[in-house]
Protein backbone atom coordinates (compact mmCIF):
# COMPACT_ATOMS: atom_id res chain seq x y z
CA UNK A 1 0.00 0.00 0.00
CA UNK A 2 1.32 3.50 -0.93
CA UNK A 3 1.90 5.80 1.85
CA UNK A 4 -0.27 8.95 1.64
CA UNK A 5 1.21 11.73 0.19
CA UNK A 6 2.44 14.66 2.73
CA UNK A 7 -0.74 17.53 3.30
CA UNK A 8 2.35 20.05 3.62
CA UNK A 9 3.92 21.80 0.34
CA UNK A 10 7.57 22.75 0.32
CA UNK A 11 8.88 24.95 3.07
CA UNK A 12 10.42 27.81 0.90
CA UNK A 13 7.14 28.08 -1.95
CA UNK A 14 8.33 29.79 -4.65
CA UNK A 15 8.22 33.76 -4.92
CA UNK A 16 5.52 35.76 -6.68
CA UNK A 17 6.70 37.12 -10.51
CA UNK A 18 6.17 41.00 -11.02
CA UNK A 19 2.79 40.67 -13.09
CA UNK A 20 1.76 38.28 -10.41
CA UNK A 21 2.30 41.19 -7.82
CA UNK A 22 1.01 43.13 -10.16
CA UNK A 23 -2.18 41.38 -10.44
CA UNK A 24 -2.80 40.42 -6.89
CA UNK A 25 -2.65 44.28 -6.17
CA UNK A 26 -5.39 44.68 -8.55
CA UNK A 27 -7.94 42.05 -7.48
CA UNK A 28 -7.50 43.08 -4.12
CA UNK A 29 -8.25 46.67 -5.29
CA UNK A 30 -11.39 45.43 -7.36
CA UNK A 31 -12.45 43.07 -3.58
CA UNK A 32 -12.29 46.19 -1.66
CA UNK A 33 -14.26 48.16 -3.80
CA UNK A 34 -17.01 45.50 -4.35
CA UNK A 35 -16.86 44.35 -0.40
CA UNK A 36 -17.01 48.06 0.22
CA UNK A 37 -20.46 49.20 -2.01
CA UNK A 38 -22.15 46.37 -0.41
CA UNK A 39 -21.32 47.11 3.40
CA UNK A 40 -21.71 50.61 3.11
CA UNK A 41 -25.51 50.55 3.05
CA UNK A 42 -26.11 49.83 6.15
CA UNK A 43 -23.76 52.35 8.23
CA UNK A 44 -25.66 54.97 5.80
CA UNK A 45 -29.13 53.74 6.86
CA UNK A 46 -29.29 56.41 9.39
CA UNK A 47 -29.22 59.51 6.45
CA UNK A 48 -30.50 57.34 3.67
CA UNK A 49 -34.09 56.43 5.57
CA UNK A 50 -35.22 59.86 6.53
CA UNK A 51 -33.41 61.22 3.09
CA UNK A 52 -36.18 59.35 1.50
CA UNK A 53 -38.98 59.14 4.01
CA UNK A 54 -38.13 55.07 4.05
CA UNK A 55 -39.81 53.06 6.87
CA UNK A 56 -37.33 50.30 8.20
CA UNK A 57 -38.82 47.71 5.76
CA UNK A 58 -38.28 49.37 2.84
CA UNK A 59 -33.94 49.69 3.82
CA UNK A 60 -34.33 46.43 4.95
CA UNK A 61 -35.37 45.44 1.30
CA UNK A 62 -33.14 47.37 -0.36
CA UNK A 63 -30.26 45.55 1.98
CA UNK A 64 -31.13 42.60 1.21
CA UNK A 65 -31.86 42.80 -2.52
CA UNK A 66 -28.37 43.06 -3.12
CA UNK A 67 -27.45 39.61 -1.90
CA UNK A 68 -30.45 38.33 -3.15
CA UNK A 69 -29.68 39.38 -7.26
CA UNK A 70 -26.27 38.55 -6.64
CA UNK A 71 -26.91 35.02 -5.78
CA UNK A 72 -29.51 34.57 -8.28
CA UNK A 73 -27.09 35.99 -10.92
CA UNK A 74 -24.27 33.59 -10.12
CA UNK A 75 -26.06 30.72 -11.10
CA UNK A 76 -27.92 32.36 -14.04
CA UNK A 77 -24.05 33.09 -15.33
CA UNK A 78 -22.50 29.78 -14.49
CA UNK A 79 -23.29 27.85 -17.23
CA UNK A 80 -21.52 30.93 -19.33
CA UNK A 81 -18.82 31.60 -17.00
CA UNK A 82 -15.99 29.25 -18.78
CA UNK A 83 -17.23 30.03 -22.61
CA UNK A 84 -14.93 33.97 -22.66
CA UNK A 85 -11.87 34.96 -21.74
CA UNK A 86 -11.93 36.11 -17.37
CA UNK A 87 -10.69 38.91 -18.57
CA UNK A 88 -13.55 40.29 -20.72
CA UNK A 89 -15.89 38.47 -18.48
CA UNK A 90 -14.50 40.36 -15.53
CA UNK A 91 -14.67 43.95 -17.29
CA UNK A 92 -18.26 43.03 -18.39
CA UNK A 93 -19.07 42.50 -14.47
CA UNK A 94 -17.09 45.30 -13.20
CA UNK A 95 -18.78 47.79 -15.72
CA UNK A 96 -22.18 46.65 -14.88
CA UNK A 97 -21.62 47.44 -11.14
CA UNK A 98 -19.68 51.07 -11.47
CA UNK A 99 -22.93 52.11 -13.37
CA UNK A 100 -25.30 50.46 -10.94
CA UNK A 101 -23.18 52.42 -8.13
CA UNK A 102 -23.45 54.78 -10.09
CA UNK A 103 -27.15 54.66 -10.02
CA UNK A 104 -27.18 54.83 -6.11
CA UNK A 105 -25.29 57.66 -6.65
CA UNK A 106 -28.36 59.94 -8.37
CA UNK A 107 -31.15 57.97 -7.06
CA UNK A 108 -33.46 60.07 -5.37
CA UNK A 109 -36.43 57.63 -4.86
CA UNK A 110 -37.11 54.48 -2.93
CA UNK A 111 -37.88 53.03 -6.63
CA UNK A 112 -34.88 53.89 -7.70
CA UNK A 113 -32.67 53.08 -5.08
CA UNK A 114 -34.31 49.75 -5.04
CA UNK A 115 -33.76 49.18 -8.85
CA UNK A 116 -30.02 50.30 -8.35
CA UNK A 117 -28.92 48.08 -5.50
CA UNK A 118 -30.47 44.68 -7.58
CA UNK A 119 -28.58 45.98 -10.36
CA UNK A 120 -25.37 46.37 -8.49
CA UNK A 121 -25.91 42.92 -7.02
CA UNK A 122 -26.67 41.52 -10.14
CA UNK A 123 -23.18 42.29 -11.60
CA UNK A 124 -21.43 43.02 -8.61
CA UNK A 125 -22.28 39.41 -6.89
CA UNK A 126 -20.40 37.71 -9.94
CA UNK A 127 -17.57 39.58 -9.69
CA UNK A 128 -15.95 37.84 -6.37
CA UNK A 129 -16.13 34.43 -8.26
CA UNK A 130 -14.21 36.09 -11.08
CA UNK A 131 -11.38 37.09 -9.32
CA UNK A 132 -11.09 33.62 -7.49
CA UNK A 133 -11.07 31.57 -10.89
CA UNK A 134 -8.80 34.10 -12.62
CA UNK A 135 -6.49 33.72 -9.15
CA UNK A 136 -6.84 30.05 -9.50
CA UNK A 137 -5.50 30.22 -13.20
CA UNK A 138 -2.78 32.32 -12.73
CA UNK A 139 -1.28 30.83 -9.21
CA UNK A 140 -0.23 27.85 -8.83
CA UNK A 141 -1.05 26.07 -5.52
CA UNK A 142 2.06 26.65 -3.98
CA UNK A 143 1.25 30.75 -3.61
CA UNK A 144 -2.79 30.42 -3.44
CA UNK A 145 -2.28 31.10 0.23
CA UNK A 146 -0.40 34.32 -0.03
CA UNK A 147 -2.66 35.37 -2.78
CA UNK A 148 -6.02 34.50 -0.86
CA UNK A 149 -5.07 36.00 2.16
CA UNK A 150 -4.17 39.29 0.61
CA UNK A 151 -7.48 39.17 -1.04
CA UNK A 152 -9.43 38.31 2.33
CA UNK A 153 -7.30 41.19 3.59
CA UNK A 154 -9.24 43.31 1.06
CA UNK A 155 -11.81 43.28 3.59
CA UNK A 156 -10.68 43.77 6.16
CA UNK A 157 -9.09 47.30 4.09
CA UNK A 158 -12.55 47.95 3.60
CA UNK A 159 -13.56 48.32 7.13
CA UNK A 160 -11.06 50.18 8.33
CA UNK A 161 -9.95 52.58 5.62
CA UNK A 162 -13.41 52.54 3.35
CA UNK A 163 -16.43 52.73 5.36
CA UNK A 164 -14.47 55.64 7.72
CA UNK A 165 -13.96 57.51 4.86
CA UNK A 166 -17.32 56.71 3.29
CA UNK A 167 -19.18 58.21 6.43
CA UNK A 168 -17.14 61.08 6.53
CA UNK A 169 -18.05 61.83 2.82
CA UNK A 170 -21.74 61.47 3.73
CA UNK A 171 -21.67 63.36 7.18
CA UNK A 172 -19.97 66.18 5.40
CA UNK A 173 -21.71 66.32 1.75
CA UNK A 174 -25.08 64.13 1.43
CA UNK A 175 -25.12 60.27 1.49
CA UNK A 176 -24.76 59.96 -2.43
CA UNK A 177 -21.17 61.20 -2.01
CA UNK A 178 -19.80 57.85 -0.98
CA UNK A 179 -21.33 56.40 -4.01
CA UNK A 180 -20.08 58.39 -6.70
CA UNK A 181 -16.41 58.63 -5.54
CA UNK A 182 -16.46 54.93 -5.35
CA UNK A 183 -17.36 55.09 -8.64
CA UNK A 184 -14.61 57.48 -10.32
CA UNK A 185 -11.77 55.14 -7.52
CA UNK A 186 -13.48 52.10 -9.24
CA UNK A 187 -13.13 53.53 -12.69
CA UNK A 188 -8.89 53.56 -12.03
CA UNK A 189 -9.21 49.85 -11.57
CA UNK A 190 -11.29 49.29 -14.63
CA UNK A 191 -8.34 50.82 -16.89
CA UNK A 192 -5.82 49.21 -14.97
CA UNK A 193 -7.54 46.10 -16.21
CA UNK A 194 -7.99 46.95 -19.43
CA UNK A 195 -4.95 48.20 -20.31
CA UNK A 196 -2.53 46.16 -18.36
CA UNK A 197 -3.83 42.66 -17.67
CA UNK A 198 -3.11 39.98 -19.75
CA UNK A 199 -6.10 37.50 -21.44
CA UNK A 200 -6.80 34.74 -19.02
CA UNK A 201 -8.29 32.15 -21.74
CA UNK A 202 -6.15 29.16 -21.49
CA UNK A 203 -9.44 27.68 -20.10
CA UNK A 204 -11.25 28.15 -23.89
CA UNK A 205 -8.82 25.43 -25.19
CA UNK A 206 -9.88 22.48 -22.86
CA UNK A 207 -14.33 23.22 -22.91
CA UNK A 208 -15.78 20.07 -24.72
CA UNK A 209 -19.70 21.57 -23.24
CA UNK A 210 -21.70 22.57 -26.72
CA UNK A 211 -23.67 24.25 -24.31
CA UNK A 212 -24.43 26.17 -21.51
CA UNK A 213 -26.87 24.35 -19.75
CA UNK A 214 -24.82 21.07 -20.18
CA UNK A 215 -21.56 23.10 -19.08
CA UNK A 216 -23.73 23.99 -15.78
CA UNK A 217 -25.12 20.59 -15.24
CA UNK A 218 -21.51 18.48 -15.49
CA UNK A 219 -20.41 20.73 -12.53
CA UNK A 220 -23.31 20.79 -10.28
CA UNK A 221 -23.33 16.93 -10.97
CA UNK A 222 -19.72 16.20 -9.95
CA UNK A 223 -19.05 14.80 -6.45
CA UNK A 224 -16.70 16.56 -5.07
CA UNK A 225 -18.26 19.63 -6.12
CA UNK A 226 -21.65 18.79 -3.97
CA UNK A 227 -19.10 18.43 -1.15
CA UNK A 228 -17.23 21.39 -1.78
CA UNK A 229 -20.26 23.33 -2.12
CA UNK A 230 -22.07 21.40 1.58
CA UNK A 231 -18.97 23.02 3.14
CA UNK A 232 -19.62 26.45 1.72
CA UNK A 233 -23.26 26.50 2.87
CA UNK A 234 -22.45 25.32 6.46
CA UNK A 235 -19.23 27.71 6.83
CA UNK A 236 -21.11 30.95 5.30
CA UNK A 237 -24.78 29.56 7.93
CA UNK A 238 -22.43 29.79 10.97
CA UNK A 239 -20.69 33.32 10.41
CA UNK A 240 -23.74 35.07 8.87
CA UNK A 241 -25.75 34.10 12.30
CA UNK A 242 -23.84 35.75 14.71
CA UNK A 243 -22.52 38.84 12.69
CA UNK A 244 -26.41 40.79 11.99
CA UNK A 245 -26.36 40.93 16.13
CA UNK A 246 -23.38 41.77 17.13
CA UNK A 247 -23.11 45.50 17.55
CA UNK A 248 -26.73 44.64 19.63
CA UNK A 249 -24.92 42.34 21.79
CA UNK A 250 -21.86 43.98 22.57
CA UNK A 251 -23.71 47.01 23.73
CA UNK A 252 -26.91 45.70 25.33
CA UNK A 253 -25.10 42.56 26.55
CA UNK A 254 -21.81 43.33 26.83
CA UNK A 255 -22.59 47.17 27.75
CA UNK A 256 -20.10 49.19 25.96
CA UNK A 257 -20.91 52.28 24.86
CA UNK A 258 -22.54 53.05 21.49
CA UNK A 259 -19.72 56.19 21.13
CA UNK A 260 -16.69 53.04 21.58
CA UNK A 261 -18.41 50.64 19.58
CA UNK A 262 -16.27 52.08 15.98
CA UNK A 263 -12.92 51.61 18.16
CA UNK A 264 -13.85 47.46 18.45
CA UNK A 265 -14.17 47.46 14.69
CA UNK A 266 -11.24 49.66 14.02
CA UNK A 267 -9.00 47.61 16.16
CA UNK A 268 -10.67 44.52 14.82
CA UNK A 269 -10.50 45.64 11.23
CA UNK A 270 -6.50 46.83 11.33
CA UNK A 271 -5.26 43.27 13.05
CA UNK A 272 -7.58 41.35 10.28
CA UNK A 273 -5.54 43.53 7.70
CA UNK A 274 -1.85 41.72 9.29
CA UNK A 275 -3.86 38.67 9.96
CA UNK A 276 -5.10 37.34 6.58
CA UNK A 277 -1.85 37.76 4.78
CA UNK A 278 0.09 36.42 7.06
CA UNK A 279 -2.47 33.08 7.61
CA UNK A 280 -1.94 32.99 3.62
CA UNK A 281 1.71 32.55 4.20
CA UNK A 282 1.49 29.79 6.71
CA UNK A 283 -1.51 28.26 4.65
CA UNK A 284 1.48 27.97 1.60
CA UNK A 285 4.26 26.79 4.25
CA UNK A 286 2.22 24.16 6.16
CA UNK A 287 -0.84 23.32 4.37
CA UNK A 288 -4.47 24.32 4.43
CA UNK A 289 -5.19 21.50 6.96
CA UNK A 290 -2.69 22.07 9.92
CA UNK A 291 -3.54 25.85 9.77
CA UNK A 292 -7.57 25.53 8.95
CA UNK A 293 -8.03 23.02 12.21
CA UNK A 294 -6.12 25.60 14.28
CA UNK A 295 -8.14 28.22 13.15
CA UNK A 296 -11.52 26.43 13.90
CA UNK A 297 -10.42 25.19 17.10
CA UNK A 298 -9.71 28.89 18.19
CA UNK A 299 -13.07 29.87 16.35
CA UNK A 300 -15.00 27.01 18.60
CA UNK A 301 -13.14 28.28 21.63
CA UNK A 302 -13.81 32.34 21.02
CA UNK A 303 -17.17 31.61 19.96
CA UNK A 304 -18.51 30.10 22.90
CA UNK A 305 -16.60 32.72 24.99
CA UNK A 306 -18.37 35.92 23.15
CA UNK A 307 -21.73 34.32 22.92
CA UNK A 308 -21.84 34.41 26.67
CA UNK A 309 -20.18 37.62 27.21
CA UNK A 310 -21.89 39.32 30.39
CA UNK A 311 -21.16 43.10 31.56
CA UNK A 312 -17.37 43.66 30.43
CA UNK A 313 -14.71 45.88 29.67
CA UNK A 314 -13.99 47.65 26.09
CA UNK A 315 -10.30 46.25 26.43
CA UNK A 316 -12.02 42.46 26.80
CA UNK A 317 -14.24 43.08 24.28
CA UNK A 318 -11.25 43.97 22.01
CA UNK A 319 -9.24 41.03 22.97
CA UNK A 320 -11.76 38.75 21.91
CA UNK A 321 -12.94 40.02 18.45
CA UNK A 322 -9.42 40.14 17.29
CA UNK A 323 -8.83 36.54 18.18
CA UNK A 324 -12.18 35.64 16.63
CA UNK A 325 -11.76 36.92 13.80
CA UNK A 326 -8.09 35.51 13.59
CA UNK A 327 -9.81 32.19 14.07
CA UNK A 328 -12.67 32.83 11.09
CA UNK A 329 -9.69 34.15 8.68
CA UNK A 330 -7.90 31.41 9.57
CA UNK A 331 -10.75 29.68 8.13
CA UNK A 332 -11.53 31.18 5.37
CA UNK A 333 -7.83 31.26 3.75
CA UNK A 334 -7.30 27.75 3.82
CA UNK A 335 -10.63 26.86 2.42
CA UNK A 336 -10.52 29.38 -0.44
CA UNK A 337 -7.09 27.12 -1.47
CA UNK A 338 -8.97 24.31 -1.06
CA UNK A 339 -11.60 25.43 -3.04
CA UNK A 340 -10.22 27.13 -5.79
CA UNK A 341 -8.07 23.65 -6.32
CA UNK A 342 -11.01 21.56 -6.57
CA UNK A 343 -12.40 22.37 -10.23
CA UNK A 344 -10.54 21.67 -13.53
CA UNK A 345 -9.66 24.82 -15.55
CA UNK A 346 -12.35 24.47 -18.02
CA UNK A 347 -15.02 24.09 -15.41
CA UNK A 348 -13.62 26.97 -12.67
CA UNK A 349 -15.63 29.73 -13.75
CA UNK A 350 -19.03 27.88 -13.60
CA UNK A 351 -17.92 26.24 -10.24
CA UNK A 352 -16.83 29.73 -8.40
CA UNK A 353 -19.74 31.33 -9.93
CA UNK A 354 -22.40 28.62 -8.21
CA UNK A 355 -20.24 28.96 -4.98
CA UNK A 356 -20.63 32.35 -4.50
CA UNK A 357 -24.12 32.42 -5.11
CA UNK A 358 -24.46 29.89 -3.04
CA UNK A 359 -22.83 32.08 -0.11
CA UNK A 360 -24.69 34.68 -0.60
CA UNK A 361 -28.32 32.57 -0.22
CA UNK A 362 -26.47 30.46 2.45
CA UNK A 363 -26.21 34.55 4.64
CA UNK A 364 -29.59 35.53 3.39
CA UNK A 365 -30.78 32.07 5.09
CA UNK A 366 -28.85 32.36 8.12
CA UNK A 367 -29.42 35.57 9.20
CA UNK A 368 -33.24 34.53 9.03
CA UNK A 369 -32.84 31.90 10.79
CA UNK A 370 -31.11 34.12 13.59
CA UNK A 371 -33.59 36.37 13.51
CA UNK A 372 -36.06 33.46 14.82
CA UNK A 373 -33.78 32.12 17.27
CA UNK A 374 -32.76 35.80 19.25
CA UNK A 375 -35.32 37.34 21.09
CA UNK A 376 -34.81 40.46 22.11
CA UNK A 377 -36.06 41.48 25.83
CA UNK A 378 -37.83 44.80 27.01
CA UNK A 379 -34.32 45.95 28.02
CA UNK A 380 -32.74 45.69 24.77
CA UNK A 381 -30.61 42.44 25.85
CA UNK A 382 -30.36 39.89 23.67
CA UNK A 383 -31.49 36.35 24.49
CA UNK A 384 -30.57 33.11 23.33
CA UNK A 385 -27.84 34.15 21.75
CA UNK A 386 -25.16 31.36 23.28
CA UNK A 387 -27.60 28.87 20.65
CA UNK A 388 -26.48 30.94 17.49
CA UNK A 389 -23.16 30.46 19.46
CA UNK A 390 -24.08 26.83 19.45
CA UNK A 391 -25.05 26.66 15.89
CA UNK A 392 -21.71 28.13 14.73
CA UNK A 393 -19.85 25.37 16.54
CA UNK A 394 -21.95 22.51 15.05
CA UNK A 395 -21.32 23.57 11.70
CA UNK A 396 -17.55 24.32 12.20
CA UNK A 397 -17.31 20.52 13.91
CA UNK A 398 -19.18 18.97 11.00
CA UNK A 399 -16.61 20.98 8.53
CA UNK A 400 -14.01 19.48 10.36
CA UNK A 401 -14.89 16.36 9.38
CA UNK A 402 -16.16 16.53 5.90
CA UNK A 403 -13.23 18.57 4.81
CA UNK A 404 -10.68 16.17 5.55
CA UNK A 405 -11.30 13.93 2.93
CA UNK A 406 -11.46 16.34 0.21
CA UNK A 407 -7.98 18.21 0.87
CA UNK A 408 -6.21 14.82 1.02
CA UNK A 409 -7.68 14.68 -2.31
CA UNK A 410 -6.64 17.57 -4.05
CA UNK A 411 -3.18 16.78 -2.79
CA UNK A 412 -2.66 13.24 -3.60
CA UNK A 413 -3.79 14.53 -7.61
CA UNK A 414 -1.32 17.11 -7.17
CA UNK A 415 1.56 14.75 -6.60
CA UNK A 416 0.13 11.92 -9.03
CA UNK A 417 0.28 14.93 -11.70
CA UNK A 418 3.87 15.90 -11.00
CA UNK A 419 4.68 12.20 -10.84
């Protein structure tokens, strides 16, 4: 019996080329700007709803439309994903969502606002999956951890240099103003694309699909895709529970106050910014396996210790969102190698495309879900929340187990195709 081929790659992976740098610096700046339009909305809820003489309803519908045409347009554009070049295909996507920011921008209507943000999502959602097939083309799986980290680092970016910077735009002008300079920053990245990255179509040589529907089909249909994609859904349920409740928690709860709830973000977002690159690193050094266990063992443990947070200091509060979220990036990274190495070329466009759609229903689910499980009390605490707690360590335990399996996978093919 063969032994089983070692889950770590070489200790010294290989360095990244100029273009490579070069390109990594631009998805990153196309994650940040995408990550940033849709997180913005809700920080801007405050202007936007009296603006517009919105009852809570209507911004919670034009919150949630986004993820909603973003999912449903990543699997309407699977089966099409692998039939152009990424590169047109991304500039198609990133078009579409300048002009529907763009459209937030000058909306001046409920209506309109509404329409915009399903546009947005509708090209915007597809973008994310872009930029992970185009990273899985042009990286080999020796760097894909430096390369996702620095892209899950995007953001983090977004947190703590965009939405600052977007408020201060709206506080100080009128809550369009974030839009539109997002749009003329985004614009810069659209050139750069354009006129500097290379065609990524070494995909078009290996599709065999006549068409698109078949091309969608043979990847939902393949195994290890329904597992990659099980994993997805339970990994996205478990964050997206906790995360709509926890500026509720930490001050009714945990009773900081509302002024020093920005500085447990801030703090939170700058260490995620260090954090994801340098999990990337070790991901390429030791493995996704080593380093995605340690990060859900510290994600169990932090977990269970926030959910049950009582009356406590700002400094404890601190302490333990940074080390959460070092345990979710630690995650993520390892699993977005893992991933991205699952699909062959000719099929990685379809397959990241149905992924992220499926993350985005996966939140929209959760966060309903949550909502039935939390009740909130006459005093504004929060109840029940140590079972969201409780959900997120289920699903992290069963990922534990199911992702096993599939790594040791993708790394004994690896070494069978260098053999």
């Amino acid at each position: 019996m063969s032994a089983t081929p070692p889950l770590a790659p070489p200790a010294a992976p290989p360095a990244f080329t100029p273009y490579q740098r070069f390109v990594t610096g631009l998805l990153t700046l196309m994650q940040f700007a995408v990550i940033l339009d849709f997180m913005i909305m809700s920080p801007l809820g405050a202007m936007i709803m009296p603006a517009m003489s919105m009852t809570a309803q209507q911004f919670g519908l034009v919150v949630s439309a986004y993820a909603f045409s973003a999912g449903i347009a990543g699997v309407l554009t699977a089966g099409f994903a692998d039939r152009f070049d990424r590169k047109r295909l991304l500039l198609f996507f990133y078009g579409g969502f300048l002009l529907g920011t763009l459209w937030c921008g000058l909306a001046t209507s409920f209506e309109s606002l509404l329409c915009a943000r399903i546009v947005t999502g509708l090209f915007g959602g597809v973008i994310g999956s872009v930029v992970m097939a185009i990273a899985a083309d042009l990286f080999e799986p020796a760097l894909r951890g430096r390369v996702m980290g620095l892209l899950q680092g995007g953001f983090a970016a977004s947190q703590v240099l965009g939405l600052p910077f977007g408020l201060f735009l709206a506080t100080h002008w009128d809550w369009h103003a974030p839009f539109l300079v997002l749009v003329a920053f985004g614009a810069v990245g659209g050139a750069l694309i354009m006129w500097r990255m290379q065609p990524v179509d070494a995909h078009l040589k290996l599709q065999t699909d006549r068409s698109a529907f078949a091309h969608l089909l043979r990847t939902v249909a393949h195994r290890r895709h329904l597992h990659a994609f099980l994993i997805t859904a339970l990994l996205t349920t478990g964050g997206f529970m906790i995360m709509p409740f926890a500026s509720a928690f930490s001050v009714h709860n945990v009773g900081i106050d509302l002024a020093h709830l920005p500085i447990v973000y801030l703090v939170t977002g700058i260490s995620t910014m260090f954090v994801a690159p340098f999990v990337g690193r070790l991901t390429d050094r030791f493995g996704p396996l080593p380093i995605f266990y340690t990060g859900s063992a510290i994600t169990i443990l932090m977990v269970s210790i926030y959910t049950r947070l009582g009356a406590s200091p700002l400094l404890a509060l601190v302490v333990i969102n940074v080390v959460l979220f070092a345990g979710i990036f630690s995650r993520m990274v390892p699993w977005q190698v893992v991933v991205t190495s699952i699909p062959a070329p000719e099929q990685r466009g379809a397959f990241t495309a149905i992924n992220a759609a499926l993350q985005q229903l996966a939140g929209g689910v959760a966060a309903l879900v949550s909502g039935h499980i939390v009740v909130i009390g006459a005093d504004g605490r929060l109840e029940h929340f140590p079972w969201v707690g409780n959900v997120l360590v289920g699903t992290t335990l069963a990922v534990c187990v199911l992702i096993g399996p599939l790594a040791r996978h993708q790394v004994a093919q690896r070494v069978a195709t260098k053999q």
